[in-house]
Protein backbone atom coordinates (compact mmCIF):
# COMPACT_ATOMS: atom_id res chain seq x y z
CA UNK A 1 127.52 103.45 71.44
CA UNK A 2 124.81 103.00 74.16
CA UNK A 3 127.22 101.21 76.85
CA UNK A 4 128.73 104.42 78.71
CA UNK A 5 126.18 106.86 78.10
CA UNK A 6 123.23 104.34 79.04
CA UNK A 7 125.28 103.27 82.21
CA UNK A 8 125.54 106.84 83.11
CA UNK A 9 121.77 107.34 82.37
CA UNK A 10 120.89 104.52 84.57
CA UNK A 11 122.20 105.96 87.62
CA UNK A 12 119.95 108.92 86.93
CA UNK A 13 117.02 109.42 89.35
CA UNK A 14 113.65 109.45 88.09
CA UNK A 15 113.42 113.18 87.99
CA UNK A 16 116.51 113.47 86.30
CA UNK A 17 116.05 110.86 83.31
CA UNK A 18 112.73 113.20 82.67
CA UNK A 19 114.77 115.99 82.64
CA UNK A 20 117.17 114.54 80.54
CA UNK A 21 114.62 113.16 77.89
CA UNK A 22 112.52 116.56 77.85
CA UNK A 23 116.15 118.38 76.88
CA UNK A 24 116.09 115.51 74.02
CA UNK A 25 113.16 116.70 72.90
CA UNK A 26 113.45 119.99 72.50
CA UNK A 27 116.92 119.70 70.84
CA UNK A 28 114.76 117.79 68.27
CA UNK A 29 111.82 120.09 68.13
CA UNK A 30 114.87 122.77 67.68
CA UNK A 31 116.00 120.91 64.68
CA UNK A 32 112.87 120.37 63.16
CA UNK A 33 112.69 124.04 63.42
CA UNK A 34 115.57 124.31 61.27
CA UNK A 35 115.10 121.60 58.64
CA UNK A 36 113.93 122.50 55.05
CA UNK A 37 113.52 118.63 53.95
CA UNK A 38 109.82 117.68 55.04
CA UNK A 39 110.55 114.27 55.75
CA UNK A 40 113.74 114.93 57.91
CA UNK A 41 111.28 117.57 59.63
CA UNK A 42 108.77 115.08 59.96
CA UNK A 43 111.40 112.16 61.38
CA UNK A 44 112.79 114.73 64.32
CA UNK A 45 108.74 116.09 65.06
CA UNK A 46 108.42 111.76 65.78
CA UNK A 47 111.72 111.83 67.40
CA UNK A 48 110.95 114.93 69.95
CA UNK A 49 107.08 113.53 70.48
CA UNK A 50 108.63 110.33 71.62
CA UNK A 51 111.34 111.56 73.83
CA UNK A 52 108.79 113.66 75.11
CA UNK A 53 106.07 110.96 76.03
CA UNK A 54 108.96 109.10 77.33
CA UNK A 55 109.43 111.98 80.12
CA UNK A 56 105.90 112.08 80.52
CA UNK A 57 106.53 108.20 81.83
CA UNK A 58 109.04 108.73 83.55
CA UNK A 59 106.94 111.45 85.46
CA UNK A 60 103.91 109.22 85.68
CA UNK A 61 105.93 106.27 87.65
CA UNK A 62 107.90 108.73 89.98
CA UNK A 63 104.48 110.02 90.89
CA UNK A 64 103.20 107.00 91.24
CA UNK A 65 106.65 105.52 92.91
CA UNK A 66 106.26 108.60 95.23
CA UNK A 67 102.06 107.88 96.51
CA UNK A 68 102.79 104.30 97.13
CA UNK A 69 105.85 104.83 99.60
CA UNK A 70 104.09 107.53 101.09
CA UNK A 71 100.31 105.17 101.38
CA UNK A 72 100.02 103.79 105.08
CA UNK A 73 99.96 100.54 103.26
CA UNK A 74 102.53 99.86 101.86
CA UNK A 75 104.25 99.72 104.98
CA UNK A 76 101.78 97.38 106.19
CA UNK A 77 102.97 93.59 104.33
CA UNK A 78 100.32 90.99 105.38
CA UNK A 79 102.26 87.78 105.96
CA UNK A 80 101.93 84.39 107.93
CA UNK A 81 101.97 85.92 110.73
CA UNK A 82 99.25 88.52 110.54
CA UNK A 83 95.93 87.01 112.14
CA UNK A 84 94.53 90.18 112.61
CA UNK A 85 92.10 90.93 115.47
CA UNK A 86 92.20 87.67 118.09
């Protein structure tokens, strides 16, 4: 059930995938909207909050993705052959 649908997912950017899982959220909020049985409420409230935190992650690493490539060090790889000042 996952295969296609998570290999298509994959090849989702970062801003995408949060995209993608805040839509999944609301379609659950949505249903919980629409739901009379408390616990089946209750299951697609837990279902939306964790699609939604789940964005929020995504979010979180393509900022954090975004500062690191953009730092002036992390072009800057110390290796063997970086004495420094001679």
């Amino acid at each position: 059930m996952a295969g296609a649908s998570g290999r298509a997912r994959d090849s989702l950017s970062p801003q995408q995938r949060s995209r993608h899982y805040r839509e999944l959220a609301d379609a659950a909020f949505l249903k919980a909207k629409h739901v009379d049985n408390p616990q089946t409420r209750t299951e697609y409230l837990t279902l939306a909050a964790a699609w939604h935190a789940l964005a929020q992650e995504m979010e979180r690493g393509e900022r954090r993705l975004t500062r690191t490539e953009a730092s002036p060090e992390s072009h800057h790889k110390p290796g063997n052959n970086d004495r420094g000042p001679v």
